[in-house]
PDB file of N, CA and C in Angstrom:
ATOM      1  N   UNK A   1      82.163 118.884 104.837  1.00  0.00           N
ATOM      2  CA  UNK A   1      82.101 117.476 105.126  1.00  0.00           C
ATOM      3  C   UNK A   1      81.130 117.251 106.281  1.00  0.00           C
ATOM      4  N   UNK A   2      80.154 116.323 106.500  1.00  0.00           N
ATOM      5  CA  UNK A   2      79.242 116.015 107.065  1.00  0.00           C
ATOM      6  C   UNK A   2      80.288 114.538 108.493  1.00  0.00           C
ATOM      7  N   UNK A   3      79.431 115.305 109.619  1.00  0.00           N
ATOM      8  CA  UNK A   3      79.898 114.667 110.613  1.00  0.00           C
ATOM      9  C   UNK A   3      79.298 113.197 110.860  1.00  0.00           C
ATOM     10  N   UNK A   4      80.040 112.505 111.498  1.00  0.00           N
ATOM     11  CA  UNK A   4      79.455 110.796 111.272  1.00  0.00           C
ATOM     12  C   UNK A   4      78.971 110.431 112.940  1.00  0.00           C
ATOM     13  N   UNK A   5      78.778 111.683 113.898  1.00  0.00           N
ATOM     14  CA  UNK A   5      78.382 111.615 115.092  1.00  0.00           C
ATOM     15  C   UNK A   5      77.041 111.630 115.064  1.00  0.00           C
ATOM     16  N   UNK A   6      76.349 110.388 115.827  1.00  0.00           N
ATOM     17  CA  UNK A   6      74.986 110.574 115.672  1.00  0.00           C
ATOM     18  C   UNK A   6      74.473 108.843 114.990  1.00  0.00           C
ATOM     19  N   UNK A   7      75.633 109.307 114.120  1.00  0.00           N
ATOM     20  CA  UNK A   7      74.807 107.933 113.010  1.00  0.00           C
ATOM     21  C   UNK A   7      75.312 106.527 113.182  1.00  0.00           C
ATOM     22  N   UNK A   8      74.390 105.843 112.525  1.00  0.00           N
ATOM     23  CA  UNK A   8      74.667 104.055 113.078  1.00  0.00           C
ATOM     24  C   UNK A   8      75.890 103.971 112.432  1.00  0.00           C
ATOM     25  N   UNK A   9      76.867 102.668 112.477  1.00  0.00           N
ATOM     26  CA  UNK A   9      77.871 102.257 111.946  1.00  0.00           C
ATOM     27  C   UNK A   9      77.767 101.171 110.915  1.00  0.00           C
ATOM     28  N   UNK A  10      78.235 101.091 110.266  1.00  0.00           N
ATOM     29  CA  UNK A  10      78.243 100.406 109.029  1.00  0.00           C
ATOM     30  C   UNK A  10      79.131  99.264 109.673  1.00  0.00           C
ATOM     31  N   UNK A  11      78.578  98.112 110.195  1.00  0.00           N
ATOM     32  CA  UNK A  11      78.945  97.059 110.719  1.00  0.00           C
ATOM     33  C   UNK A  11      80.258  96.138 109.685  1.00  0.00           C
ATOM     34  N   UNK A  12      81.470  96.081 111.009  1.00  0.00           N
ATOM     35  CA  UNK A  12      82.357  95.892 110.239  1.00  0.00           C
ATOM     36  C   UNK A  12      83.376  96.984 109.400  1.00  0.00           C
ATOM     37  N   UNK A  13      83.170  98.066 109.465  1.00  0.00           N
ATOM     38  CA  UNK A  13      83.582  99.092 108.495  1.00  0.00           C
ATOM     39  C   UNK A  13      84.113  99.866 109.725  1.00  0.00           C
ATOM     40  N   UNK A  14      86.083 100.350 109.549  1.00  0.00           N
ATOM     41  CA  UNK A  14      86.682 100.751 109.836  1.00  0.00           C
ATOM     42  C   UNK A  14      87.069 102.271 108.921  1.00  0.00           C
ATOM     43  N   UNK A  15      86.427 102.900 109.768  1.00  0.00           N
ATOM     44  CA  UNK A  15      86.775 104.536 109.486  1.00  0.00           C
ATOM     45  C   UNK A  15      87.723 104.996 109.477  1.00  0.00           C
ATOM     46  N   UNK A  16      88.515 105.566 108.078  1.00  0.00           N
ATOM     47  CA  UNK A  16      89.730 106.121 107.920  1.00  0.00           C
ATOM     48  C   UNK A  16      89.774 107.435 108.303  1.00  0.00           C
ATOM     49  N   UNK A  17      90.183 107.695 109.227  1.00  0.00           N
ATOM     50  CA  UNK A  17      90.413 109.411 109.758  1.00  0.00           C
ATOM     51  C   UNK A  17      91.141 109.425 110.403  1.00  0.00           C
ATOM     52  N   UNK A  18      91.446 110.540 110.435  1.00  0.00           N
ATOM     53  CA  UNK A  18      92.794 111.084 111.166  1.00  0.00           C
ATOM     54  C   UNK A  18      93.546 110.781 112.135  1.00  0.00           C
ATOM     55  N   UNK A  19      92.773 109.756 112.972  1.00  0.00           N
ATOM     56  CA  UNK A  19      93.526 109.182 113.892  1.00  0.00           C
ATOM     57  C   UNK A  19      94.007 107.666 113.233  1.00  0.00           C
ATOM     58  N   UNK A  20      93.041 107.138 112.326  1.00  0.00           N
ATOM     59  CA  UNK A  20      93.868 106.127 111.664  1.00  0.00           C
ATOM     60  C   UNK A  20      94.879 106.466 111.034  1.00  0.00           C
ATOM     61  N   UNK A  21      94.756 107.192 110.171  1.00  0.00           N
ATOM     62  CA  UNK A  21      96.163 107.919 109.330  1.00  0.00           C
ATOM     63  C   UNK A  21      97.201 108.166 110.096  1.00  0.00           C
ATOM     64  N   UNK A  22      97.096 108.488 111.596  1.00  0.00           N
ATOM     65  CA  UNK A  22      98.738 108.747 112.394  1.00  0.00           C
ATOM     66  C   UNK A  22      98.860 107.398 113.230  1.00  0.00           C
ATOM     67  N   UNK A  23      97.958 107.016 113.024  1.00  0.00           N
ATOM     68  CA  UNK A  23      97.927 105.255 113.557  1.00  0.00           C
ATOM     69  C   UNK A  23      98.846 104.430 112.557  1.00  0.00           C
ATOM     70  N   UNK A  24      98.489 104.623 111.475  1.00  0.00           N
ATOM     71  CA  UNK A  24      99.209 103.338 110.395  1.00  0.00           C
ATOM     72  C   UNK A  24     100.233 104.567 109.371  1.00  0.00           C
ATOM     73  N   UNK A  25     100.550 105.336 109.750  1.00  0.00           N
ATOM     74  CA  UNK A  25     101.760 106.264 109.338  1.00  0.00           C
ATOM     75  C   UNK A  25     102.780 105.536 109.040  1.00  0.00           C
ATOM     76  N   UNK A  26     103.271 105.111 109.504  1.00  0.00           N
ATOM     77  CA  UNK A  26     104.358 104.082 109.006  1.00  0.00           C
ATOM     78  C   UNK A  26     104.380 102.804 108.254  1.00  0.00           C
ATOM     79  N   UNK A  27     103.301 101.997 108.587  1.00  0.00           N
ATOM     80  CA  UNK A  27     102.378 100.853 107.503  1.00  0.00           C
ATOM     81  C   UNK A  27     102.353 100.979 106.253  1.00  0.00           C
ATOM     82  N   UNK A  28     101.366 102.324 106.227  1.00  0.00           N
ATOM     83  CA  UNK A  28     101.105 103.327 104.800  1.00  0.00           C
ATOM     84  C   UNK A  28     102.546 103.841 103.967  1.00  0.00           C
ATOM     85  N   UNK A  29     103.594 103.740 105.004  1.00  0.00           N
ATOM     86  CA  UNK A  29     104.588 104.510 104.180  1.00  0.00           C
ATOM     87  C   UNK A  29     105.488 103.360 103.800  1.00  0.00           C
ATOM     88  N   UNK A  30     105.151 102.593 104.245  1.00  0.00           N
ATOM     89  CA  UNK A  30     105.970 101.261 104.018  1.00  0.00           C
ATOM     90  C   UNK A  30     105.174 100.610 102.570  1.00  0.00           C
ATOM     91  N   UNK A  31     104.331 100.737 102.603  1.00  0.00           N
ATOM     92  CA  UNK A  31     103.374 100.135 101.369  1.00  0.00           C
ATOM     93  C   UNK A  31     103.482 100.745 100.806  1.00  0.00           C
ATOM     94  N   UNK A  32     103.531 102.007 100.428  1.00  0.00           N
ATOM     95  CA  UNK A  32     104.070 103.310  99.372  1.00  0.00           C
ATOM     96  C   UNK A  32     105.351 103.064  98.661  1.00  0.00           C
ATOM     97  N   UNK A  33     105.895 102.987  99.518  1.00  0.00           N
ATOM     98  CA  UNK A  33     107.329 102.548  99.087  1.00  0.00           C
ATOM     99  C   UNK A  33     107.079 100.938  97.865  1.00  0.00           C
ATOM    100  N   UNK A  34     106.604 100.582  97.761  1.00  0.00           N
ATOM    101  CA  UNK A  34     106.068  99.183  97.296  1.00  0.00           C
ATOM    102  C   UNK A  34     105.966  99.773  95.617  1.00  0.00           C
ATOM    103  N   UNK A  35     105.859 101.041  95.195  1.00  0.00           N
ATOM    104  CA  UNK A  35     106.086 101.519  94.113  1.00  0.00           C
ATOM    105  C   UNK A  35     106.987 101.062  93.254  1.00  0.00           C
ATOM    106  N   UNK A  36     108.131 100.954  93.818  1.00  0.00           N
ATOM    107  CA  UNK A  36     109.488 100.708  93.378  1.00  0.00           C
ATOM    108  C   UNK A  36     109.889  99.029  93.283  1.00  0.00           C
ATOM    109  N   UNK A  37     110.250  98.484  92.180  1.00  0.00           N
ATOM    110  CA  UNK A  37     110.527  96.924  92.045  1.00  0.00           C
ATOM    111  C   UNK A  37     111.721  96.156  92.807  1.00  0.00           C
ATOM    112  N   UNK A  38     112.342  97.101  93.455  1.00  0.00           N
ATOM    113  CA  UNK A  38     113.414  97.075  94.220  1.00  0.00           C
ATOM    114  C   UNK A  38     113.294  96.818  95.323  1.00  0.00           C
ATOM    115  N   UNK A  39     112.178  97.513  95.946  1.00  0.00           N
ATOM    116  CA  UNK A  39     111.468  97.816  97.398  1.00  0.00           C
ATOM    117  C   UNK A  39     110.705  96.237  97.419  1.00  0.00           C
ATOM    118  N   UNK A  40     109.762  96.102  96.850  1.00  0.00           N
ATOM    119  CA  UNK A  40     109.105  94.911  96.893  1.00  0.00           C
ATOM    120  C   UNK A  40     110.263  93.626  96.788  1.00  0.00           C
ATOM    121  N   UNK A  41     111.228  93.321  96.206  1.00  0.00           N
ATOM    122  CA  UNK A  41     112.442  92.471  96.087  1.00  0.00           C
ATOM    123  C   UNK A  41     113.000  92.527  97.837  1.00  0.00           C
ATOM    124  N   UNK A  42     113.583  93.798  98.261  1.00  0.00           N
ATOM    125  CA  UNK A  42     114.295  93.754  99.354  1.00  0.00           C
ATOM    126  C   UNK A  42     112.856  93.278 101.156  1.00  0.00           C
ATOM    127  N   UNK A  43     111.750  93.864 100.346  1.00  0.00           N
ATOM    128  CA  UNK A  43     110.626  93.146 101.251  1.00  0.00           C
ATOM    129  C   UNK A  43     110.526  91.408 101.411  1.00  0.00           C
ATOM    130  N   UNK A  44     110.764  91.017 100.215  1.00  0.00           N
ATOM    131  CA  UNK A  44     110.875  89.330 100.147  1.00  0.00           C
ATOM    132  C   UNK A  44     111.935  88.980 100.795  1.00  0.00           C
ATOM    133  N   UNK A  45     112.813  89.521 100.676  1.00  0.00           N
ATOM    134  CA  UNK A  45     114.389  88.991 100.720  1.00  0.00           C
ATOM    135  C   UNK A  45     114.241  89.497 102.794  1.00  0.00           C
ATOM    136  N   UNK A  46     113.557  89.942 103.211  1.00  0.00           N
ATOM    137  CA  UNK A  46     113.501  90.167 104.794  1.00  0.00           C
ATOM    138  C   UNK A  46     112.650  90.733 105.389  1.00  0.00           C
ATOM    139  N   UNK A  47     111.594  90.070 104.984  1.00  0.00           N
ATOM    140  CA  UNK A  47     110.362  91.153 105.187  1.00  0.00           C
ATOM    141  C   UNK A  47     110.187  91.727 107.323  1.00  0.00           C
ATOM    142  N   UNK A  48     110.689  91.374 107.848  1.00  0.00           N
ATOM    143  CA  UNK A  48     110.941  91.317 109.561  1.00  0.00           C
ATOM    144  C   UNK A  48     111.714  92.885 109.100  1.00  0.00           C
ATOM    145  N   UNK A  49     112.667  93.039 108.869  1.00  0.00           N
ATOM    146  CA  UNK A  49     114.358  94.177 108.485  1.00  0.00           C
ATOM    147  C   UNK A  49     112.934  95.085 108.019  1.00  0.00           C
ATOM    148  N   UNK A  50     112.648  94.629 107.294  1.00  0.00           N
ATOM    149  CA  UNK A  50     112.060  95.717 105.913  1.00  0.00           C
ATOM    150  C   UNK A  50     110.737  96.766 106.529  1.00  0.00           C
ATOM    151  N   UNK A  51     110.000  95.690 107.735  1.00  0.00           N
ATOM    152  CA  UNK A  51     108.945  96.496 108.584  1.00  0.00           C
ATOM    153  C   UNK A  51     109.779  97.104 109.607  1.00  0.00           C
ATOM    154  N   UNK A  52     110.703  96.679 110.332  1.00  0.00           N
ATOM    155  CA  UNK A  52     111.521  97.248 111.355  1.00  0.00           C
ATOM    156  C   UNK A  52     112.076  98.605 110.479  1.00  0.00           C
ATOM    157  N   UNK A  53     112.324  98.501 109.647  1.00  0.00           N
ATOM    158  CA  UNK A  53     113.235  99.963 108.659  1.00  0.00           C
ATOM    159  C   UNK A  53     111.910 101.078 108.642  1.00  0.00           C
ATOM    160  N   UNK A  54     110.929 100.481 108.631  1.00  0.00           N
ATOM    161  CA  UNK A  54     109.681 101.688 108.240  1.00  0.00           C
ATOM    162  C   UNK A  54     109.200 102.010 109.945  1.00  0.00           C
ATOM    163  N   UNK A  55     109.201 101.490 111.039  1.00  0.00           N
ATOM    164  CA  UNK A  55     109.260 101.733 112.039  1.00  0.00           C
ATOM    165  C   UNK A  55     107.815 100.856 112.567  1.00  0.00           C
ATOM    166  N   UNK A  56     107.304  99.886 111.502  1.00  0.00           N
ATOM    167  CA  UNK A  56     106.131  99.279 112.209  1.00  0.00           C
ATOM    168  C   UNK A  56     106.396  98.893 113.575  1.00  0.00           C
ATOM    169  N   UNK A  57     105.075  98.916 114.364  1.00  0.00           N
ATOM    170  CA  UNK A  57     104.400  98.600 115.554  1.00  0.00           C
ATOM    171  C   UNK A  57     104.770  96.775 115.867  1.00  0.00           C
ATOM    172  N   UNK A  58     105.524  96.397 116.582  1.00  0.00           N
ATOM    173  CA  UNK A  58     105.123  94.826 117.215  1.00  0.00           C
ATOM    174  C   UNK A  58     103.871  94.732 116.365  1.00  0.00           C
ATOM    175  N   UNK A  59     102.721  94.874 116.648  1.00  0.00           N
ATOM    176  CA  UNK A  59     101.222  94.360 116.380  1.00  0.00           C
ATOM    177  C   UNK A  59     101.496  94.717 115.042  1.00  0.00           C
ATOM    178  N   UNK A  60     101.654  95.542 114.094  1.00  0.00           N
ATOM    179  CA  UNK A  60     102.124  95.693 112.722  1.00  0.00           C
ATOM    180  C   UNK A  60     102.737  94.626 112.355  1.00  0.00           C
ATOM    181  N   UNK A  61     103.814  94.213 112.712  1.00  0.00           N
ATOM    182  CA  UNK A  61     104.981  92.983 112.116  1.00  0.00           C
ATOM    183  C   UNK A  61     104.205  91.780 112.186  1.00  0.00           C
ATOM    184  N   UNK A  62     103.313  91.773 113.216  1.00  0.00           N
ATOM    185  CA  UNK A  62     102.569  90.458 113.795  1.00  0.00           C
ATOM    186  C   UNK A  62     101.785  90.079 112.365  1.00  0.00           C
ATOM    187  N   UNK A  63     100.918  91.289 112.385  1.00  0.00           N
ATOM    188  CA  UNK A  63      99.570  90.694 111.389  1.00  0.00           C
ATOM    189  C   UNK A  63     100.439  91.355 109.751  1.00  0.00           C
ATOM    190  N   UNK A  64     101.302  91.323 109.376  1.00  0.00           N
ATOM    191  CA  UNK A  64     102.246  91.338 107.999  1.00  0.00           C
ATOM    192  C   UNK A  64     102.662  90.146 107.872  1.00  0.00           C
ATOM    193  N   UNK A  65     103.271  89.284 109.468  1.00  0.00           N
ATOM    194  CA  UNK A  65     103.472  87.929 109.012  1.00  0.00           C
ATOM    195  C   UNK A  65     102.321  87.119 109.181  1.00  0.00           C
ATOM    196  N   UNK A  66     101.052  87.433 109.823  1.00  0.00           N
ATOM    197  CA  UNK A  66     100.143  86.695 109.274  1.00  0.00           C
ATOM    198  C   UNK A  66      99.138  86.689 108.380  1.00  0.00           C
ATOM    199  N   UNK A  67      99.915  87.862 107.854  1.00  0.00           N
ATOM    200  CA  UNK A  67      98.739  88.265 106.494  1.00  0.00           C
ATOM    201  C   UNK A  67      97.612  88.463 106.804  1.00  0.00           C
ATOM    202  N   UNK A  68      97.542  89.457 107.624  1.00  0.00           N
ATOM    203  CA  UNK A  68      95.817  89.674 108.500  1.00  0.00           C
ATOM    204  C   UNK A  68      95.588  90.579 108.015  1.00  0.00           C
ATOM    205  N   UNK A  69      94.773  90.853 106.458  1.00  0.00           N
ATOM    206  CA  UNK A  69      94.506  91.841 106.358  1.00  0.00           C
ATOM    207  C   UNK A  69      93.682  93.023 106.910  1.00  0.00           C
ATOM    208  N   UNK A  70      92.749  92.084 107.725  1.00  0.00           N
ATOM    209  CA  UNK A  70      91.735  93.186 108.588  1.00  0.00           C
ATOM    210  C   UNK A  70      92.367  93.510 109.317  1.00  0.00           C
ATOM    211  N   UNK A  71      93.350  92.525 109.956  1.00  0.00           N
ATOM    212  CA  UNK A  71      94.431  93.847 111.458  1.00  0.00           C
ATOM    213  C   UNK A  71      94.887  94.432 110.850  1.00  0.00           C
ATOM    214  N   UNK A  72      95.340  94.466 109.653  1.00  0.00           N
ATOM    215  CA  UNK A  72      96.287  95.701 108.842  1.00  0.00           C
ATOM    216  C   UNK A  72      95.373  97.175 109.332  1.00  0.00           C
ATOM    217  N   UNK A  73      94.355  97.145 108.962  1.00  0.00           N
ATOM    218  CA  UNK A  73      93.080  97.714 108.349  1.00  0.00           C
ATOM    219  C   UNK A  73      93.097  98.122 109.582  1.00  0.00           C
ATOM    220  N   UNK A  74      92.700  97.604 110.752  1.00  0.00           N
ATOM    221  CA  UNK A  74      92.386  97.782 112.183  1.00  0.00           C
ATOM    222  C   UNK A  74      93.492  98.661 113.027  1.00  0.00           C
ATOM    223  N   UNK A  75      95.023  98.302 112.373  1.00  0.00           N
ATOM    224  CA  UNK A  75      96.002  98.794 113.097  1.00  0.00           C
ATOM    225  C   UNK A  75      96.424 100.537 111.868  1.00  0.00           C
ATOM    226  N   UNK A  76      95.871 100.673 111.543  1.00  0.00           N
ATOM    227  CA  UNK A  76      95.596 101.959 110.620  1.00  0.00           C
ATOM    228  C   UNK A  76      96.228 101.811 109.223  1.00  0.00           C
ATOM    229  N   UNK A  77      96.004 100.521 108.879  1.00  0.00           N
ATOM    230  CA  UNK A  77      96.596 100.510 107.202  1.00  0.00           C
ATOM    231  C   UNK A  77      95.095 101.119 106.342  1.00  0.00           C
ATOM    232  N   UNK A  78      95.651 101.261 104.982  1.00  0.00           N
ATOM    233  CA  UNK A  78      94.825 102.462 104.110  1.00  0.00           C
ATOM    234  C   UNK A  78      94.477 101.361 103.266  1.00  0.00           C
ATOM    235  N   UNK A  79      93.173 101.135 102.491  1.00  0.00           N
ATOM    236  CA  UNK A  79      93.031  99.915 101.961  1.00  0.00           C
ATOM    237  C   UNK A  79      93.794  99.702 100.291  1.00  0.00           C
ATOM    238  N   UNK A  80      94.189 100.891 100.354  1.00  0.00           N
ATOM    239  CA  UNK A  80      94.375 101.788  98.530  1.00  0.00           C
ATOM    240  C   UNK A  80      96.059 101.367  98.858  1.00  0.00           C
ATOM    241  N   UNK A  81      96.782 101.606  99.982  1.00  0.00           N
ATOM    242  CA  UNK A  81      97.875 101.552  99.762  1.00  0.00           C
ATOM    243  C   UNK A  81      98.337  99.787 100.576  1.00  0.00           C
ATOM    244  N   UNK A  82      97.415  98.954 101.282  1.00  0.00           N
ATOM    245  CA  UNK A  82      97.206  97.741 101.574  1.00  0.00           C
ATOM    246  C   UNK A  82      97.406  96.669 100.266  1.00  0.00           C
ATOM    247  N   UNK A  83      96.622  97.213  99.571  1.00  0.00           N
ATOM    248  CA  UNK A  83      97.028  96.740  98.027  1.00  0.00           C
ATOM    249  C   UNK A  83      97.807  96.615  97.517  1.00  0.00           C
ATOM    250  N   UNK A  84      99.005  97.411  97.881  1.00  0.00           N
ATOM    251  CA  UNK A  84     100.392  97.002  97.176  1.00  0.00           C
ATOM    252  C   UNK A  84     101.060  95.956  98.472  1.00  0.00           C
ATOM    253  N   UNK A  85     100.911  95.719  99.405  1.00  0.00           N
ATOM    254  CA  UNK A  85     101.184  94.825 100.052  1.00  0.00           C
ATOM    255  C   UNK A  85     100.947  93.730  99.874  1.00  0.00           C
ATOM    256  N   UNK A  86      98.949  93.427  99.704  1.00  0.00           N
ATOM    257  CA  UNK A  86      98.125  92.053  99.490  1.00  0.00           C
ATOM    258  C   UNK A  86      98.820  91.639  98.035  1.00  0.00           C
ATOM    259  N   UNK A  87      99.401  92.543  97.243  1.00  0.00           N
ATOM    260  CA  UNK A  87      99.753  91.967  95.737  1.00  0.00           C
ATOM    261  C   UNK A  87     101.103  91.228  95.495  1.00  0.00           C
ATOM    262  N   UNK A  88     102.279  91.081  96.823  1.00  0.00           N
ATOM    263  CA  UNK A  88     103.186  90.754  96.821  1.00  0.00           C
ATOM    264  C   UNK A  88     102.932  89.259  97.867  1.00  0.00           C
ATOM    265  N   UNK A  89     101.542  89.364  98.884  1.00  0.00           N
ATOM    266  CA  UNK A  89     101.478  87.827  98.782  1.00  0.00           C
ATOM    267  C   UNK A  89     100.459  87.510  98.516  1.00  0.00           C
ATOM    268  N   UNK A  90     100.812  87.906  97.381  1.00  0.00           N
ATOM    269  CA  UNK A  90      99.714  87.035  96.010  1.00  0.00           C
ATOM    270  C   UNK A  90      98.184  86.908  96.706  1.00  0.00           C
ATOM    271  N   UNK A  91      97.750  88.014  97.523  1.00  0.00           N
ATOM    272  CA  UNK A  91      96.164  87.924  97.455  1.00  0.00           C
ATOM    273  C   UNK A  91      95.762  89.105  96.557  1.00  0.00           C
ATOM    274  N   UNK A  92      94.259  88.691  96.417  1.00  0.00           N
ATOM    275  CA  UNK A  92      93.494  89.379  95.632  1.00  0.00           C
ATOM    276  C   UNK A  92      92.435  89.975  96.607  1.00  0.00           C
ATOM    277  N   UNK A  93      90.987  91.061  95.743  1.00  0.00           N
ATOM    278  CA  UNK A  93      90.398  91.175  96.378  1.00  0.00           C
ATOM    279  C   UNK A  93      89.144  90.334  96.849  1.00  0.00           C
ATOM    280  N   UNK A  94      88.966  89.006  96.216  1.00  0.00           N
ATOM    281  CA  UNK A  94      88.527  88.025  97.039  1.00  0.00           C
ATOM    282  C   UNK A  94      89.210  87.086  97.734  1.00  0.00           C
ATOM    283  N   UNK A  95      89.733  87.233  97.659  1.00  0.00           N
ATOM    284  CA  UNK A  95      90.931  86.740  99.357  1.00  0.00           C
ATOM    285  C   UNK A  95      90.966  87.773 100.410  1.00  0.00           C
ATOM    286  N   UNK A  96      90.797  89.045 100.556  1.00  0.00           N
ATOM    287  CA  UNK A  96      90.170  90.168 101.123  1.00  0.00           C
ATOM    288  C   UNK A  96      89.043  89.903 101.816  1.00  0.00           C
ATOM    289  N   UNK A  97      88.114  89.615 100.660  1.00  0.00           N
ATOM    290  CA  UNK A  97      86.570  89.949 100.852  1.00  0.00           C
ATOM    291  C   UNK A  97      86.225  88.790 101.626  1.00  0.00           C
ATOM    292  N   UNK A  98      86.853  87.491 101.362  1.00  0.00           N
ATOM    293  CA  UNK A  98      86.607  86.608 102.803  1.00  0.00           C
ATOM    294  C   UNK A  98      87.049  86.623 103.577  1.00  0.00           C
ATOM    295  N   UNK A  99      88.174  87.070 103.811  1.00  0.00           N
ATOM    296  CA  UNK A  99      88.677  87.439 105.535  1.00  0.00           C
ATOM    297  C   UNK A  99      87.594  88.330 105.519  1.00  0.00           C
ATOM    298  N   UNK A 100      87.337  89.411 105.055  1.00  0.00           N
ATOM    299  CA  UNK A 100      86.405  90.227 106.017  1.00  0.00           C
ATOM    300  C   UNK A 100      84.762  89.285 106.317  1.00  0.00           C
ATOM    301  N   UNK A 101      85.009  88.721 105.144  1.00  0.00           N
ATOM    302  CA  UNK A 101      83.426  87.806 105.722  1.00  0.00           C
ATOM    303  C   UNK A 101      83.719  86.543 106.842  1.00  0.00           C
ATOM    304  N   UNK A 102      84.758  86.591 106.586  1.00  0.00           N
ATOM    305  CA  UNK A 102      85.084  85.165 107.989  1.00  0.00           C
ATOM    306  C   UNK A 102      84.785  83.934 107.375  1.00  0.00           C
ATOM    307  N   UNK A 103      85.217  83.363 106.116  1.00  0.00           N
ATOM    308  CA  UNK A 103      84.805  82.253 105.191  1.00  0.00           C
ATOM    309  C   UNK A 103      86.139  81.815 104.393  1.00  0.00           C
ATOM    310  N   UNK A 104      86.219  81.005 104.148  1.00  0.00           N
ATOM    311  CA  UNK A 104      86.937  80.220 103.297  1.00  0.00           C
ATOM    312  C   UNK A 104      87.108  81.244 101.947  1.00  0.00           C
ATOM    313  N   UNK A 105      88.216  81.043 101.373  1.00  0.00           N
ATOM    314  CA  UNK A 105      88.074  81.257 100.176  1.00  0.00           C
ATOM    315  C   UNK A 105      87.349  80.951  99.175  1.00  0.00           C
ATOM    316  N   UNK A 106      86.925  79.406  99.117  1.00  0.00           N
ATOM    317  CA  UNK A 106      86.095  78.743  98.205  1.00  0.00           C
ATOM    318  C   UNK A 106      84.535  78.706  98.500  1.00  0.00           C
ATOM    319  N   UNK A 107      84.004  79.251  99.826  1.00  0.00           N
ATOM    320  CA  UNK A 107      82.963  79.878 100.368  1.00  0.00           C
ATOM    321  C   UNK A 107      82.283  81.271 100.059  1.00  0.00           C
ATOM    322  N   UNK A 108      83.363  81.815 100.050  1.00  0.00           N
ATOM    323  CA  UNK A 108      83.415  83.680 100.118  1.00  0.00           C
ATOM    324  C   UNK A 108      82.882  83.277  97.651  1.00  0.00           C
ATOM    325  N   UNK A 109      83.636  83.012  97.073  1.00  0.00           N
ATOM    326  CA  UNK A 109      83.317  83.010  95.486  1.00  0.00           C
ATOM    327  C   UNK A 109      82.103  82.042  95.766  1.00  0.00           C
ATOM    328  N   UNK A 110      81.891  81.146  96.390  1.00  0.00           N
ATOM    329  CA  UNK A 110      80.503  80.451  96.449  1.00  0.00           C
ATOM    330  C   UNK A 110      79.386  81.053  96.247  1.00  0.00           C
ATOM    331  N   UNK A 111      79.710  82.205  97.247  1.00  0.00           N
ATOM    332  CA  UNK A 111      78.689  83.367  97.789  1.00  0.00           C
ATOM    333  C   UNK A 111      78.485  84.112  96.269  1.00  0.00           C
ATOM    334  N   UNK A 112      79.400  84.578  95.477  1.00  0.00           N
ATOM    335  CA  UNK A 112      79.357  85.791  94.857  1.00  0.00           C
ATOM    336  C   UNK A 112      78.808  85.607  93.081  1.00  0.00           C
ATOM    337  N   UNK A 113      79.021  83.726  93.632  1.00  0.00           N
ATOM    338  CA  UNK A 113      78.350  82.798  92.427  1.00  0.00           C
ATOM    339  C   UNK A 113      77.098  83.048  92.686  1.00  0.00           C
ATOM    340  N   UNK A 114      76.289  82.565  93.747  1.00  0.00           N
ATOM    341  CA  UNK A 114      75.163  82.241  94.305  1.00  0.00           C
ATOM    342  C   UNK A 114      74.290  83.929  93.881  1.00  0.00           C
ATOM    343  N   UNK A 115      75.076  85.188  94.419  1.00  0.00           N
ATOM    344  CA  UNK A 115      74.283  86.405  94.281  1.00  0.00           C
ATOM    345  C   UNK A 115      74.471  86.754  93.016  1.00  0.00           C
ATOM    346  N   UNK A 116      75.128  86.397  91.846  1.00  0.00           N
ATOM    347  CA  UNK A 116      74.953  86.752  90.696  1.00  0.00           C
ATOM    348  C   UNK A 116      74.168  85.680  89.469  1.00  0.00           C
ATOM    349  N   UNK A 117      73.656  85.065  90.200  1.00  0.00           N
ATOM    350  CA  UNK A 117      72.181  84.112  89.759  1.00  0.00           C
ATOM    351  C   UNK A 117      71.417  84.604  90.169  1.00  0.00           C
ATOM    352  N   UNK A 118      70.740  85.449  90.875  1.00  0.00           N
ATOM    353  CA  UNK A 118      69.626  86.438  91.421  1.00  0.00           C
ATOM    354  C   UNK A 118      68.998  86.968  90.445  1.00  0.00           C
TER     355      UNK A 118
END
């Protein structure tokens, strides 16, 4: 594996490594759990209980109730296992892709109209 010391950053782009992974350890395992139709039910029914049971972070519980997906991301969530989270409140990955662009929803598909007329 090739080292990423040295090189520019891909602006905006949060590097999953090893210190994110013991960063969002519990996030990740909480969204894992999201497998099960049961798990996602008892998440609705208290979602506060349900992050406290997986051992999230204050700043974890914070941006779950505000649906921040980039703090997810920022506070070491995995984007593969974020997904079973964003799918229980009903976002997609352009509801994603404009939080990360900082735009409206109806801005962010504006955009993706606009570059596929090119």
């Amino acid at each position: 594996m090739q080292s990423l010391k040295g090189r520019k950053p891909i602006p905006g782009t949060i590097i999953f490594d090893g210190h994110q992974a013991v960063k969002g350890y519990q996030l990740n395992k909480m969204c894992f759990s999201f497998n099960e139709a049961a798990n996602r039910e008892a998440f609705l029914q208290d979602e506060e209980a349900y992050c406290k049971r997986y051992g999230l972070t204050d700043d974890q519980r914070a941006a779950v109730r505000e649906r921040d997906v980039l703090k997810l991301l920022n506070l070491g969530g995995n984007i593969y296992y974020l997904a079973k989270l964003t799918g229980i409140f009903g976002l997609n990955m352009q509801d994603i892709g404009a939080q990360q662009a900082g735009v409206t929803l109806e801005e962010f598909r504006a955009k993706l109209l606009a570059a596929g007329e090119k």
